[in-house]
N, C-alpha and C. Protein backbone atom coordinates (compact mmCIF):
# COMPACT_ATOMS: atom_id res chain seq x y z
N UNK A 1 -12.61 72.94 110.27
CA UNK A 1 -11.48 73.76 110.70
C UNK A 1 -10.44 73.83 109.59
N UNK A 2 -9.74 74.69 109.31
CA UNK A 2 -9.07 75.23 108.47
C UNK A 2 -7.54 75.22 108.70
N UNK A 3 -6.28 74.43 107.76
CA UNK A 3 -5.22 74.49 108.33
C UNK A 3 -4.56 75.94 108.95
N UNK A 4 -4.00 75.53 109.91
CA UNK A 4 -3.29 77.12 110.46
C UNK A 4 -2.38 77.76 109.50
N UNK A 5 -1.29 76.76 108.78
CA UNK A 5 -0.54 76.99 107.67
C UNK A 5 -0.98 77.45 106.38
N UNK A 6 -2.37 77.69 105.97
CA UNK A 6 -2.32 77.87 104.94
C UNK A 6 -1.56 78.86 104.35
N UNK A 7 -1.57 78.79 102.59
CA UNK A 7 -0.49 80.42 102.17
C UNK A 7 -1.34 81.25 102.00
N UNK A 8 -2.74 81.18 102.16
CA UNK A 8 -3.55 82.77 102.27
C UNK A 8 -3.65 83.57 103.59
N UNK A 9 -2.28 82.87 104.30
CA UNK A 9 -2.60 82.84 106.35
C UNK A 9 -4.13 83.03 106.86
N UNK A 10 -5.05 82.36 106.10
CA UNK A 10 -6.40 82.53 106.45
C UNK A 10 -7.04 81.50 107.54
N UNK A 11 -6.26 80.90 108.15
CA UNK A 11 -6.18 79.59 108.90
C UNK A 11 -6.27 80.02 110.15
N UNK A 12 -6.81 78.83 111.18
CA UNK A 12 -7.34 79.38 112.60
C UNK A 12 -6.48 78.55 113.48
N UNK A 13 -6.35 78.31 114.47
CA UNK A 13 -6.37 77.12 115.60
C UNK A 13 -7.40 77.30 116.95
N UNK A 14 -7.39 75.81 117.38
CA UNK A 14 -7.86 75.76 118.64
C UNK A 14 -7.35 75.98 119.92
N UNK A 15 -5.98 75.43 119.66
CA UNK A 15 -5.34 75.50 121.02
C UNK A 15 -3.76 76.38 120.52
N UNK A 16 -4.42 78.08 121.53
CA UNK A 16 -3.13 78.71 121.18
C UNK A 16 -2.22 78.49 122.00
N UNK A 17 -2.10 77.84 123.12
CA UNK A 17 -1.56 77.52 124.27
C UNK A 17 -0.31 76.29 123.70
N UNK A 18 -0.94 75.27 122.78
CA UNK A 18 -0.20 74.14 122.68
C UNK A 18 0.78 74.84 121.24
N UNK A 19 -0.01 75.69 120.11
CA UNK A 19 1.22 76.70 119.42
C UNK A 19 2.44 77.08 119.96
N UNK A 20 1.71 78.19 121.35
CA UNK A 20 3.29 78.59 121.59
C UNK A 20 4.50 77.57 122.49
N UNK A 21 3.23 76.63 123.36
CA UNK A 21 4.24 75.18 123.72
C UNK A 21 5.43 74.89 122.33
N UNK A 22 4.95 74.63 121.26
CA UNK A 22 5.80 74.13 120.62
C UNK A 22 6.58 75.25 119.84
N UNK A 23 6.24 76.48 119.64
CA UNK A 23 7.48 77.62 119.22
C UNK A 23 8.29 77.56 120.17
N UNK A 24 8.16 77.76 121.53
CA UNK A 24 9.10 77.71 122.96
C UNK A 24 9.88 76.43 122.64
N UNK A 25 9.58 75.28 122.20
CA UNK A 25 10.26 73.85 122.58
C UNK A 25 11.20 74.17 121.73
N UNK A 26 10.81 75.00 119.99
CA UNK A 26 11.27 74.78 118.88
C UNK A 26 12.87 75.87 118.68
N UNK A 27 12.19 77.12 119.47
CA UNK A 27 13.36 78.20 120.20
C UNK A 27 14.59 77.40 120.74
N UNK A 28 14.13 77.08 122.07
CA UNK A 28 15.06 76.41 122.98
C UNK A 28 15.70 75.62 122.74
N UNK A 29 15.48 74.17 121.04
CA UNK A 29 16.37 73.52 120.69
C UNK A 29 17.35 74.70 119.56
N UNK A 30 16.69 75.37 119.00
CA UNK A 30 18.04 76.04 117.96
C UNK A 30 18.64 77.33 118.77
N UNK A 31 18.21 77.37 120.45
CA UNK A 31 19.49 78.20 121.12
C UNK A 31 20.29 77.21 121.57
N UNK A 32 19.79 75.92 121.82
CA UNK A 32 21.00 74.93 122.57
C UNK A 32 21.88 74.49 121.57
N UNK A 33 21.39 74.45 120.18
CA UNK A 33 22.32 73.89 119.67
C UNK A 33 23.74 75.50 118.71
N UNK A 34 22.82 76.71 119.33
CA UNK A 34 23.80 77.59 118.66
C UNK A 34 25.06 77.60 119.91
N UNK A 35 24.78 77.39 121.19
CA UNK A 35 25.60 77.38 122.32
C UNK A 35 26.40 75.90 121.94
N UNK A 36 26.02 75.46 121.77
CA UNK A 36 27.43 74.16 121.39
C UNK A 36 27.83 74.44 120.37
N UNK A 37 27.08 74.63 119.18
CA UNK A 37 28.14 75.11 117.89
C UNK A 37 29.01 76.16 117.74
N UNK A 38 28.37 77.33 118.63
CA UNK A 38 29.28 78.46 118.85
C UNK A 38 30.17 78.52 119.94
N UNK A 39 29.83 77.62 120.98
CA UNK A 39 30.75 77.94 122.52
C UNK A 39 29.76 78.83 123.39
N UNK A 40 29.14 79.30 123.31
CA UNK A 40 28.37 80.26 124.55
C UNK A 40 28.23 79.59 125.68
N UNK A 41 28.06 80.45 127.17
CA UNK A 41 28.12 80.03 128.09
C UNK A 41 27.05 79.47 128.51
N UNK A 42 26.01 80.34 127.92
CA UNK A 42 24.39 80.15 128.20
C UNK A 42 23.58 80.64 127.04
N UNK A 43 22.44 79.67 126.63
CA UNK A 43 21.51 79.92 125.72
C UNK A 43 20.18 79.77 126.12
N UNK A 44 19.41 80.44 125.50
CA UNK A 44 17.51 80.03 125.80
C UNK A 44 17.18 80.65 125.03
N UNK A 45 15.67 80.69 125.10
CA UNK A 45 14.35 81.12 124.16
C UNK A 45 13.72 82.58 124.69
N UNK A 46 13.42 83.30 124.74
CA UNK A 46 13.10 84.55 124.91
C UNK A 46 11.37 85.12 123.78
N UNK A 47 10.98 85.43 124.67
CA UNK A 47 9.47 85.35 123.91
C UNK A 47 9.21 86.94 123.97
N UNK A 48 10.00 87.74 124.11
CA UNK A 48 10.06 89.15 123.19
C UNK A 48 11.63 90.03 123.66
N UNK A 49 11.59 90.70 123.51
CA UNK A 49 12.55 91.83 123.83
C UNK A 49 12.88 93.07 124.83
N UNK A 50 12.45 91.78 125.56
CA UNK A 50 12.44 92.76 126.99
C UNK A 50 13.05 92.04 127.90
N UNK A 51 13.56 90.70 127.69
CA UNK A 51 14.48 90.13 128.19
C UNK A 51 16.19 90.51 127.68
N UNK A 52 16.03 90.59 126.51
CA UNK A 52 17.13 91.04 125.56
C UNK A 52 17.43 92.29 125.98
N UNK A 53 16.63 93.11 126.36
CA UNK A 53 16.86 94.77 126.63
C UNK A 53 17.32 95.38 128.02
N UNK A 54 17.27 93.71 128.39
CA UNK A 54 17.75 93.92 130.16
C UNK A 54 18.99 93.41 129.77
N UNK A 55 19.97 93.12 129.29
CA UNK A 55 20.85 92.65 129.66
C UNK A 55 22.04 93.50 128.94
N UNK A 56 23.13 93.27 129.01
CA UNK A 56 24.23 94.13 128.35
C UNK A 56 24.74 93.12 127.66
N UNK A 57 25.49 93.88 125.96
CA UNK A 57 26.05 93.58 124.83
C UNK A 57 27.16 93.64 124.77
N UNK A 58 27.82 92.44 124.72
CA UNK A 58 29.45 92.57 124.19
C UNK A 58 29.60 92.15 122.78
N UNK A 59 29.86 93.20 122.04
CA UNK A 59 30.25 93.60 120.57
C UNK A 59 31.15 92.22 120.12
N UNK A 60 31.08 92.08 118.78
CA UNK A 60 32.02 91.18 118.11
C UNK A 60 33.33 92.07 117.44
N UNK A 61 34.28 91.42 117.39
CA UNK A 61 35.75 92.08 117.35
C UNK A 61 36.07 91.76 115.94
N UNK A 62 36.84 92.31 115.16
CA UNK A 62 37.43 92.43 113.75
C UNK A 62 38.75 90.92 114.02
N UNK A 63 38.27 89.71 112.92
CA UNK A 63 38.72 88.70 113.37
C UNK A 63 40.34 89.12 112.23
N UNK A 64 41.75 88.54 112.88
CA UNK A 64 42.91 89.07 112.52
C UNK A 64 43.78 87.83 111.38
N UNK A 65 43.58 88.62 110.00
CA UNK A 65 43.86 87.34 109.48
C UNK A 65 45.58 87.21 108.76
N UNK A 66 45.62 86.06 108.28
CA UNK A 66 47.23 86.48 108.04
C UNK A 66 47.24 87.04 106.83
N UNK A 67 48.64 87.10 106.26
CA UNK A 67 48.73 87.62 104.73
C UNK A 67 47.92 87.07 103.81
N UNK A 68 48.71 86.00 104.34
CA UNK A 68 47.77 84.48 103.00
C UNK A 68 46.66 84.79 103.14
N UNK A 69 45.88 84.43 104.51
CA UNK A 69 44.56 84.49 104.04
C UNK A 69 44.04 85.94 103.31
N UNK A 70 44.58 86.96 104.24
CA UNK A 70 43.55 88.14 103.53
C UNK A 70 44.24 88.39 102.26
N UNK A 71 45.24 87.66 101.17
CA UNK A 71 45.37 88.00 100.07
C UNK A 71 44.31 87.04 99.19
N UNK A 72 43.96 85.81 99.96
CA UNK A 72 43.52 85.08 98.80
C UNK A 72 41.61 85.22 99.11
N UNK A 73 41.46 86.06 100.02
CA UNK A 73 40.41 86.94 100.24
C UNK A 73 40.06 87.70 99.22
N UNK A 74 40.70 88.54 99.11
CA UNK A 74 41.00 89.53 98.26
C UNK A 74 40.96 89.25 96.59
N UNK A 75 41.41 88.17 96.08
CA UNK A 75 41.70 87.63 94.85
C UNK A 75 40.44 87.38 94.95
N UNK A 76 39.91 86.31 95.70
CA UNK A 76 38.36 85.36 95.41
C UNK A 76 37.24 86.65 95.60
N UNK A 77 37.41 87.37 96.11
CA UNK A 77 36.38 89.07 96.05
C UNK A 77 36.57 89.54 94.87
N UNK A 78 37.54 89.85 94.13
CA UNK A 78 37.89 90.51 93.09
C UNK A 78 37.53 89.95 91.77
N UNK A 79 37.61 88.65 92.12
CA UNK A 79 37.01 87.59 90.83
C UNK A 79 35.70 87.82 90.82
N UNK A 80 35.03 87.25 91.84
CA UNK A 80 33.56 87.65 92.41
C UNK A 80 32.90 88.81 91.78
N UNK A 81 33.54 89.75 92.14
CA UNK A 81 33.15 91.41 91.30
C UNK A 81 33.24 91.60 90.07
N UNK A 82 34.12 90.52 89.11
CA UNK A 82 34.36 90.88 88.36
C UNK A 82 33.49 89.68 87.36
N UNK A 83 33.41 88.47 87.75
CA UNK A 83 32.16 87.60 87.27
C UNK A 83 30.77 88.46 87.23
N UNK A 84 30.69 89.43 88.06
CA UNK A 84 28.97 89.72 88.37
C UNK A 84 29.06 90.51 87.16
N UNK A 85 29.98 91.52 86.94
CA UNK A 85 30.29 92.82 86.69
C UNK A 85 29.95 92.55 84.72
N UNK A 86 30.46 91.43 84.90
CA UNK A 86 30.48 91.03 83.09
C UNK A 86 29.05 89.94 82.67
N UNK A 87 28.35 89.98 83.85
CA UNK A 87 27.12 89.12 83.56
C UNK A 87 26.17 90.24 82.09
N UNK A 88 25.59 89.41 81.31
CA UNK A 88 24.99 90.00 80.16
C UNK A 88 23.58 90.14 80.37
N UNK A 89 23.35 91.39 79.55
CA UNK A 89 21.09 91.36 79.82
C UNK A 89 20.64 90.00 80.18
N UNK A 90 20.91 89.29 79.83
CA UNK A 90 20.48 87.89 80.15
C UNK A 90 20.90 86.64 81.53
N UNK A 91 21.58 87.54 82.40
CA UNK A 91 22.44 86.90 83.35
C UNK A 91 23.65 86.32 83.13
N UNK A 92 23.67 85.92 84.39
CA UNK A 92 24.65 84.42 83.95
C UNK A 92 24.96 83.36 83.82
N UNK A 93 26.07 82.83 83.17
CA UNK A 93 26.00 81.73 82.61
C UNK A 93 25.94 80.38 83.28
N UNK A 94 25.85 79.30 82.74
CA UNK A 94 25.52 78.40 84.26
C UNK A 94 27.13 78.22 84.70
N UNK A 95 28.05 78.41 83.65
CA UNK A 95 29.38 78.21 84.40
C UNK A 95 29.62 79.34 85.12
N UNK A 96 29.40 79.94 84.69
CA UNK A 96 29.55 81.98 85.50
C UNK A 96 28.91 81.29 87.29
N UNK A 97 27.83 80.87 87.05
CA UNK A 97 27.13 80.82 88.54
C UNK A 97 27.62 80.07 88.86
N UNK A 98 28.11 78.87 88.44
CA UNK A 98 28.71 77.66 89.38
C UNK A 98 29.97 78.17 89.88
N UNK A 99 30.87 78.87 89.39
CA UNK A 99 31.82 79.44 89.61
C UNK A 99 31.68 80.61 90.97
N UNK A 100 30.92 81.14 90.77
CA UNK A 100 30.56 81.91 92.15
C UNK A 100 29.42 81.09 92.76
N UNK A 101 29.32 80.08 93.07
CA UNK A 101 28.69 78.73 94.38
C UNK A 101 30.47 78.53 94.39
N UNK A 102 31.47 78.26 93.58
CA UNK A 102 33.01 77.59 94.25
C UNK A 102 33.11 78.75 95.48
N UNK A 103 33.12 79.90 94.56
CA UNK A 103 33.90 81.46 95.19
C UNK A 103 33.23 82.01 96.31
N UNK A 104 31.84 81.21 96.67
CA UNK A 104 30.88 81.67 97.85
C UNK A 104 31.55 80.61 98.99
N UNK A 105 32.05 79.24 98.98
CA UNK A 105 32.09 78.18 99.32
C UNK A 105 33.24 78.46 99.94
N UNK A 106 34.30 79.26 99.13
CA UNK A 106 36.04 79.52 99.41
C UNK A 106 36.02 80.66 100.53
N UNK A 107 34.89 81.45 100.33
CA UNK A 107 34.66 82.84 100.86
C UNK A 107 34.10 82.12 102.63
N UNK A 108 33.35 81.47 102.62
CA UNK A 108 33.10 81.40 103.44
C UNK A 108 33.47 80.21 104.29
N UNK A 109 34.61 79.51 103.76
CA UNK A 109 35.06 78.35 104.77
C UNK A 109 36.88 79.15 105.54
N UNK A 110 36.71 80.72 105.06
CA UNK A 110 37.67 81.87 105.74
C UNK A 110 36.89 82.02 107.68
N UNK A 111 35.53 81.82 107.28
CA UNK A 111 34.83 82.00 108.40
C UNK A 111 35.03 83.70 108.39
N UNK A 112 33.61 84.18 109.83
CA UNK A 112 33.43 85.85 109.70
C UNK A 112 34.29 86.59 109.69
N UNK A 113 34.23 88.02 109.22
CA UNK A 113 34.91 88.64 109.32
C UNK A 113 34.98 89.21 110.86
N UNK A 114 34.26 89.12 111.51
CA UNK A 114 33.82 89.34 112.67
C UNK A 114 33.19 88.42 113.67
N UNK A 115 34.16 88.54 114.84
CA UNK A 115 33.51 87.05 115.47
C UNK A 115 33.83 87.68 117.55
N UNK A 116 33.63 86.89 118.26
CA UNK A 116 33.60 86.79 119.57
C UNK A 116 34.99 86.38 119.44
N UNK A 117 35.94 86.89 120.76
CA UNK A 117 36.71 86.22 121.67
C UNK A 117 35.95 84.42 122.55
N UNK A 118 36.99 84.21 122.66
CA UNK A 118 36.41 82.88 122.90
C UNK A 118 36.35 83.50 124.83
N UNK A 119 37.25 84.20 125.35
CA UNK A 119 36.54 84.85 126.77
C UNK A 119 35.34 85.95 126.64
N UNK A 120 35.07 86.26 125.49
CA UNK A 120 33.47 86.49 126.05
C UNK A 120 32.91 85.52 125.50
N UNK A 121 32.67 84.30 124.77
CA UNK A 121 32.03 83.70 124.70
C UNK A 121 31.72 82.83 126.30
N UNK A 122 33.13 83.02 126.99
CA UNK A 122 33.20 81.91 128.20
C UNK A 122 31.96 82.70 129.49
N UNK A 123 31.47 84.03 128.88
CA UNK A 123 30.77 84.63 130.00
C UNK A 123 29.42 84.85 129.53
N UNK A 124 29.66 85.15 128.24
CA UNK A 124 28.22 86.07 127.14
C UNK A 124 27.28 84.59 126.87
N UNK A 125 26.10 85.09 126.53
CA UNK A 125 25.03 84.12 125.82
C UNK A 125 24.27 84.76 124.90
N UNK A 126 23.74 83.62 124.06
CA UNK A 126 22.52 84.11 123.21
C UNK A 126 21.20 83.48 123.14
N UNK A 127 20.17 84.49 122.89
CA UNK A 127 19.09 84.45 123.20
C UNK A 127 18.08 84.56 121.91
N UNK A 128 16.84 83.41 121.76
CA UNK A 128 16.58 82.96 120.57
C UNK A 128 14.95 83.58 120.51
N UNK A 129 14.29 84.41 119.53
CA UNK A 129 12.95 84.93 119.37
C UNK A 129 12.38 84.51 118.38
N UNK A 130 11.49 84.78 118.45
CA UNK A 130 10.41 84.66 117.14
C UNK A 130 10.07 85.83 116.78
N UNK A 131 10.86 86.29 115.56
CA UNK A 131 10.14 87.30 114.47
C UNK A 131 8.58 87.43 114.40
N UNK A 132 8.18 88.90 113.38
CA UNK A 132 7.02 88.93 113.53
C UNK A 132 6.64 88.48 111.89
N UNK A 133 8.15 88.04 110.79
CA UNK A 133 8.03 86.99 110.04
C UNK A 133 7.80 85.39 110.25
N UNK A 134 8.23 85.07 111.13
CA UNK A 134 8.11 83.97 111.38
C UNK A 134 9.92 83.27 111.85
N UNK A 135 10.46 84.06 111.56
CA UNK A 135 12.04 83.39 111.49
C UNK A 135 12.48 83.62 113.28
N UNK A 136 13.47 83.01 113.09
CA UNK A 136 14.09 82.72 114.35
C UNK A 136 15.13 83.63 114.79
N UNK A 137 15.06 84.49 115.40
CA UNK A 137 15.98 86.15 116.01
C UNK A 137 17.38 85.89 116.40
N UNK A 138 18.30 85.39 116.33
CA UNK A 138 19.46 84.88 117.30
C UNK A 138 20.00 86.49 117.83
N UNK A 139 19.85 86.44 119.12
CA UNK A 139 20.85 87.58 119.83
C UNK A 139 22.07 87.26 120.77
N UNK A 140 23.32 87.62 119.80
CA UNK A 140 24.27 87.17 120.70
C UNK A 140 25.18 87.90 121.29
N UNK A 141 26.03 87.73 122.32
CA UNK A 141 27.09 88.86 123.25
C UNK A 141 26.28 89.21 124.09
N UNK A 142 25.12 88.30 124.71
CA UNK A 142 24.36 89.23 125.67
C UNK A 142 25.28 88.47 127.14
N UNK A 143 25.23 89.51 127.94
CA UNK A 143 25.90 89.14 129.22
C UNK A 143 25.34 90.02 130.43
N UNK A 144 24.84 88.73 131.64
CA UNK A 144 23.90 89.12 132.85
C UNK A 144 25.04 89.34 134.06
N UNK A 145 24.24 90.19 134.89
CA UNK A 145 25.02 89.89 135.95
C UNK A 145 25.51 91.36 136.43
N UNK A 146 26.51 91.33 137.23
CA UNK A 146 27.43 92.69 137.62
C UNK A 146 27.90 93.35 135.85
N UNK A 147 28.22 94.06 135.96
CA UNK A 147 29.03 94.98 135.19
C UNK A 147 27.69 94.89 133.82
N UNK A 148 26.75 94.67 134.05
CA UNK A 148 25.82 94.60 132.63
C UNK A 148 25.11 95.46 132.20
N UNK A 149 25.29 97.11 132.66
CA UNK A 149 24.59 98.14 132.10
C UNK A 149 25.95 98.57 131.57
N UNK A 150 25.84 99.94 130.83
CA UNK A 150 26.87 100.63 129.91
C UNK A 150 28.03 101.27 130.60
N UNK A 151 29.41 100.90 130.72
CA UNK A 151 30.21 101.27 131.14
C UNK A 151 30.23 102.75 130.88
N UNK A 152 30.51 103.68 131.64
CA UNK A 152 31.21 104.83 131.93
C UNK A 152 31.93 105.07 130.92
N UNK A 153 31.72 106.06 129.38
CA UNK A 153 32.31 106.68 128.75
C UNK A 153 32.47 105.04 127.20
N UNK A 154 31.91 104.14 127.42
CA UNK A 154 31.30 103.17 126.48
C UNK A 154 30.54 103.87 125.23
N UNK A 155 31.45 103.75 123.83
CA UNK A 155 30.78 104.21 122.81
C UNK A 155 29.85 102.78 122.29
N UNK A 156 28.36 103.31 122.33
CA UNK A 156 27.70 102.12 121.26
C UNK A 156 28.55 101.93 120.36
N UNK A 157 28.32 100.49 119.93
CA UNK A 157 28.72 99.92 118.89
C UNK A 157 30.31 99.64 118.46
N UNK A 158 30.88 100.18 119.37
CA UNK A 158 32.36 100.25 119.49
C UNK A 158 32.81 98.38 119.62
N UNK A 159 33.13 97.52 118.51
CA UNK A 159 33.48 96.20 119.16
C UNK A 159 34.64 96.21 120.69
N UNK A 160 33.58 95.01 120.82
CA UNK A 160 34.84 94.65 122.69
C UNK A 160 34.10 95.26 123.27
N UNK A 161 33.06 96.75 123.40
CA UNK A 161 32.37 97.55 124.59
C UNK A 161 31.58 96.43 125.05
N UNK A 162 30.87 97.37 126.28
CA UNK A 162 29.74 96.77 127.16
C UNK A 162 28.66 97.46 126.68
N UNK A 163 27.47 97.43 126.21
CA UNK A 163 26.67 98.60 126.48
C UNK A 163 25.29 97.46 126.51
N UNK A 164 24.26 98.73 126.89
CA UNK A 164 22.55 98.05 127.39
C UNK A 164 22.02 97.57 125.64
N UNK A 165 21.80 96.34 125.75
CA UNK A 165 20.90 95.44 124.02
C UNK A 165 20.48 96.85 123.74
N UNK A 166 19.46 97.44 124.52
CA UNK A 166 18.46 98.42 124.01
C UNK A 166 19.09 98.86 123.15
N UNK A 167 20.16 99.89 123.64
CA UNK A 167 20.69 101.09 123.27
C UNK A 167 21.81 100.43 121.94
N UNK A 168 22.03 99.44 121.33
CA UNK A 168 23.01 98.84 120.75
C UNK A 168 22.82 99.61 118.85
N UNK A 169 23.26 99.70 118.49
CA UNK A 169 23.53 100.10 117.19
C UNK A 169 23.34 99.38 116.45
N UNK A 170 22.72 98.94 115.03
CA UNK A 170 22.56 97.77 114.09
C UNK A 170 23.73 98.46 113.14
N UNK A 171 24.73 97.06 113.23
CA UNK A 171 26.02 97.29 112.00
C UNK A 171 26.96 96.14 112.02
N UNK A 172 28.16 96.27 111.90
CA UNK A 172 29.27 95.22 111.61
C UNK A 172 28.73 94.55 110.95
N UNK A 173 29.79 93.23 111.10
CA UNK A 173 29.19 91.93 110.22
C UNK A 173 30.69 91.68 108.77
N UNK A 174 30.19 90.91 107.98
CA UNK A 174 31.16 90.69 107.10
C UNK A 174 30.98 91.40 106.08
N UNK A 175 32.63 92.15 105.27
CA UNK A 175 31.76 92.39 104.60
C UNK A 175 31.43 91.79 103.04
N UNK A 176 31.37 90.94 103.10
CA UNK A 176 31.34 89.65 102.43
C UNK A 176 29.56 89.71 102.12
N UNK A 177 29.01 89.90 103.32
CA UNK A 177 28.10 89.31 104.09
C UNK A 177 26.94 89.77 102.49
N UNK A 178 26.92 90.71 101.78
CA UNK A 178 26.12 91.06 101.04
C UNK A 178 26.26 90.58 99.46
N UNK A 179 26.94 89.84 99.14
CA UNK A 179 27.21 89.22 97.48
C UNK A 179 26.75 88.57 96.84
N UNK A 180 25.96 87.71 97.89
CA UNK A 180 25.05 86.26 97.00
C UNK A 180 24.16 87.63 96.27
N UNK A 181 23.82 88.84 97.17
CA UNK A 181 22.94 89.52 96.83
C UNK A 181 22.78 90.42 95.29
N UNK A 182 23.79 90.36 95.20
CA UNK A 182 24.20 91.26 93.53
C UNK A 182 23.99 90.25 92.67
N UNK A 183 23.71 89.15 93.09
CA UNK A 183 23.56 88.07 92.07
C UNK A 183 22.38 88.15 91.38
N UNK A 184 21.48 88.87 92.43
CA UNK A 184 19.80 89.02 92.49
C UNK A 184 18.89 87.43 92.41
N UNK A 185 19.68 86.58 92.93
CA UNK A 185 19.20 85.69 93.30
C UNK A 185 17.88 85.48 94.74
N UNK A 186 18.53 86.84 95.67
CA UNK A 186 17.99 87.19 97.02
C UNK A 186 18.29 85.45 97.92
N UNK A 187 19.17 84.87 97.67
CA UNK A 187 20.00 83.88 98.47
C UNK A 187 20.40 84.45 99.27
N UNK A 188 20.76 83.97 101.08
CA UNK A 188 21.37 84.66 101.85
C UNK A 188 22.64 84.31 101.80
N UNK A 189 23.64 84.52 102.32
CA UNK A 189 24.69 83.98 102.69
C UNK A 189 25.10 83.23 103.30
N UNK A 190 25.24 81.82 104.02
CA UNK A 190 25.18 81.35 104.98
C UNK A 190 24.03 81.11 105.60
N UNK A 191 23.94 80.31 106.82
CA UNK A 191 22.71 79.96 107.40
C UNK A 191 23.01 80.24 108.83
N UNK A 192 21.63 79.89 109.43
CA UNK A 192 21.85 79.99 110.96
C UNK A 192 23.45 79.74 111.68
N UNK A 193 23.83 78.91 111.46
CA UNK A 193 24.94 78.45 112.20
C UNK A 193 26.63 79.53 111.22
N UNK A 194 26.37 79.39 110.02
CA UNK A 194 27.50 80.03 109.89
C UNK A 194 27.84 81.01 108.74
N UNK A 195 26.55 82.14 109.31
CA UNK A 195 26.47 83.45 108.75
C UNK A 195 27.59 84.16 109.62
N UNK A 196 27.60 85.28 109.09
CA UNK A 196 28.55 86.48 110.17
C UNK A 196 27.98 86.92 111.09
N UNK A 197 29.29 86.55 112.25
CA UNK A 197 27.85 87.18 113.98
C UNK A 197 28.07 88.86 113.60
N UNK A 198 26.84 88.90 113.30
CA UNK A 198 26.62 90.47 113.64
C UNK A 198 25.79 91.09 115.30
N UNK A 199 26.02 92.34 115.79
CA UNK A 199 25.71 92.39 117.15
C UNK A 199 24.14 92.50 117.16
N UNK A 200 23.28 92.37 116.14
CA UNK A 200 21.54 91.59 116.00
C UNK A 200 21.95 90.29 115.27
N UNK A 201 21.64 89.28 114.96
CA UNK A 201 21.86 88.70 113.72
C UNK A 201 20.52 88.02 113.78
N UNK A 202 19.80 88.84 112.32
CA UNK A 202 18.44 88.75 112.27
C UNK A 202 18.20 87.41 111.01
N UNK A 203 19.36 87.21 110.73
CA UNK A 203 18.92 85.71 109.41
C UNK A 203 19.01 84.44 110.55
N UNK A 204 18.44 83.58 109.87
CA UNK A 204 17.95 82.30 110.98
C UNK A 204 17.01 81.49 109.96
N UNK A 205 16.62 79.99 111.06
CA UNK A 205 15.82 79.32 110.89
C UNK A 205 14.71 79.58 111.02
N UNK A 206 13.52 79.40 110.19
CA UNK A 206 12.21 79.10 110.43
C UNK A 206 11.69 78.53 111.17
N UNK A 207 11.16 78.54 112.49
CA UNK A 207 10.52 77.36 113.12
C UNK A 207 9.97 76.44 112.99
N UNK A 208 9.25 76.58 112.41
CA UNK A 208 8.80 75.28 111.68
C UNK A 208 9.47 74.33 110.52
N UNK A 209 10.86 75.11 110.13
CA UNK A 209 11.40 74.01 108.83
C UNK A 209 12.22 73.16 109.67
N UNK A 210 12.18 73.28 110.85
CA UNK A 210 13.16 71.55 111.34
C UNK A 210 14.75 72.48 110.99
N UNK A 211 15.42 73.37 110.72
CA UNK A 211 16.38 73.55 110.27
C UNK A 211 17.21 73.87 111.68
C-alpha cells in the first residue's frame, strides 16, 4: 500500500470513512478555536456549501481609526511602496527585506481594516470547510434563525447588510491585505487567526499541518 500523502498524489487508502473522521475532528478544532479567538457565538465544521448557502451574511464594517493611527498607517504604507519601488534587477537587499518583515509586523499589529461589531459577533458564527486544495475555508458573519434570508431592499455586499451566503459578493478586506505580494515572495499576509475578515476568507490552515 502506498502512502496517501505522497507529492505525486498517487497514493490510495483503505479506510475512507476514518479520513473524513479525522478532517471533521480536524475542522471542528480550528472552528472552535476561531470562535474563542474571534468572539463568535457559534462555530462548526461544514462538509460543503450548502450549509453555508442556507444561512444569511452579516458583512464586516470599515473599522474607525484615529488620527494617529491612520497617519502612522499611512507613513509605514508609503515607506513600504517606496522600499519595493527602489528594489534593483536583483531584488532586495537583506536589509531592504528585513525592513519590510518590521513594516509588515507594524502594519499588522493596527489589526483589519475591516472587522465585525462585537453585536454581530454576539449573534453571527463561522463555519469551517475543506477546500478542493486542501486548506481550511473559514466562513464568517453567518447568522441562523428569523431574519436570515435578504432583507427587503438589502444591497449585496453593502457592510452591516443581511443577505443569503449564496448570493454574497467576493470583496472587502484590508487594503493592506495584498503587499507581502509585490514582494513576489507569494507570502500571505497573516494567518488563519489574524488575516483580514473578509465576507469569504479563503486563506487558512491546512489540515493536516496541526496549525
Amino acid at each position: 500500500m502506498r502512502d496517501l500523502f505522497t507529492e505525486d498524489g498517487g497514493g490510495w487508502l483503505e479506510d475512507p470513512a476514518l479520513l473524513d473522521r479525522m478532517v471533521g475532528d480536524k475542522l471542528t478544532a480550528l472552528a472552535d478555536e476561531a470562535r474563542q479567538r474571534e468572539g463568535w457565538k457559534w462555530a462548526e465544521a461544514a462538509s460543503d456549501y450548502v450549509a453555508v448557502n442556507a444561512l444569511g451574511r452579516v458583512y464586516p464594517v470599515e473599522v474607525v481609526r484615529s488620527e494617529d493611527d491612520a497617519a502612522q498607517i499611512a507613513a509605514l504604507s508609503e515607506e513600504y511602496d517606496s522600499i519595493v519601488s527602489e528594489a534593483g534587477p536583483e531584488g532586495l537587499t537583506p536589509e531592504a527585506d528585513a525592513r519590510l518583515e518590521e513594516i509588515d509586523k507594524a502594519l499588522q499589529a493596527f489589526g483589519p481594516d475591516f472587522d465585525y461589531p462585537a453585536e454581530v459577533k454576539a449573534r453571527a458564527g463561522v463555519m469551517v470547510l475543506l477546500g478542493h486544495d486542501g486548506l481550511a475555508r473559514f466562513e464568517r458573519g453567518l447568522v441562523r434563525g428569523r431574519g436570515c434570508g435578504q432583507r427587503p431592499g438589502a444591497r449585496s455586499g453593502r457592510p452591516g447588510k443581511l443577505v443569503r451566503a449564496g448570493d454574497a459578493g467576493r470583496g472587502g478586506g484590508a487594503a493592506r491585505a495584498g503587499r507581502r505580494g509585490r514582494r513576489g515572495t507569494g507570502a500571505p499576509v497573516g494567518t488563519a487567526g489574524d488575516r483580514p475578515h473578509r465576507p469569504s476568507d479563503h486563506g487558512a490552515a491546512r489540515c493536516g499541518s496541526g496549525r
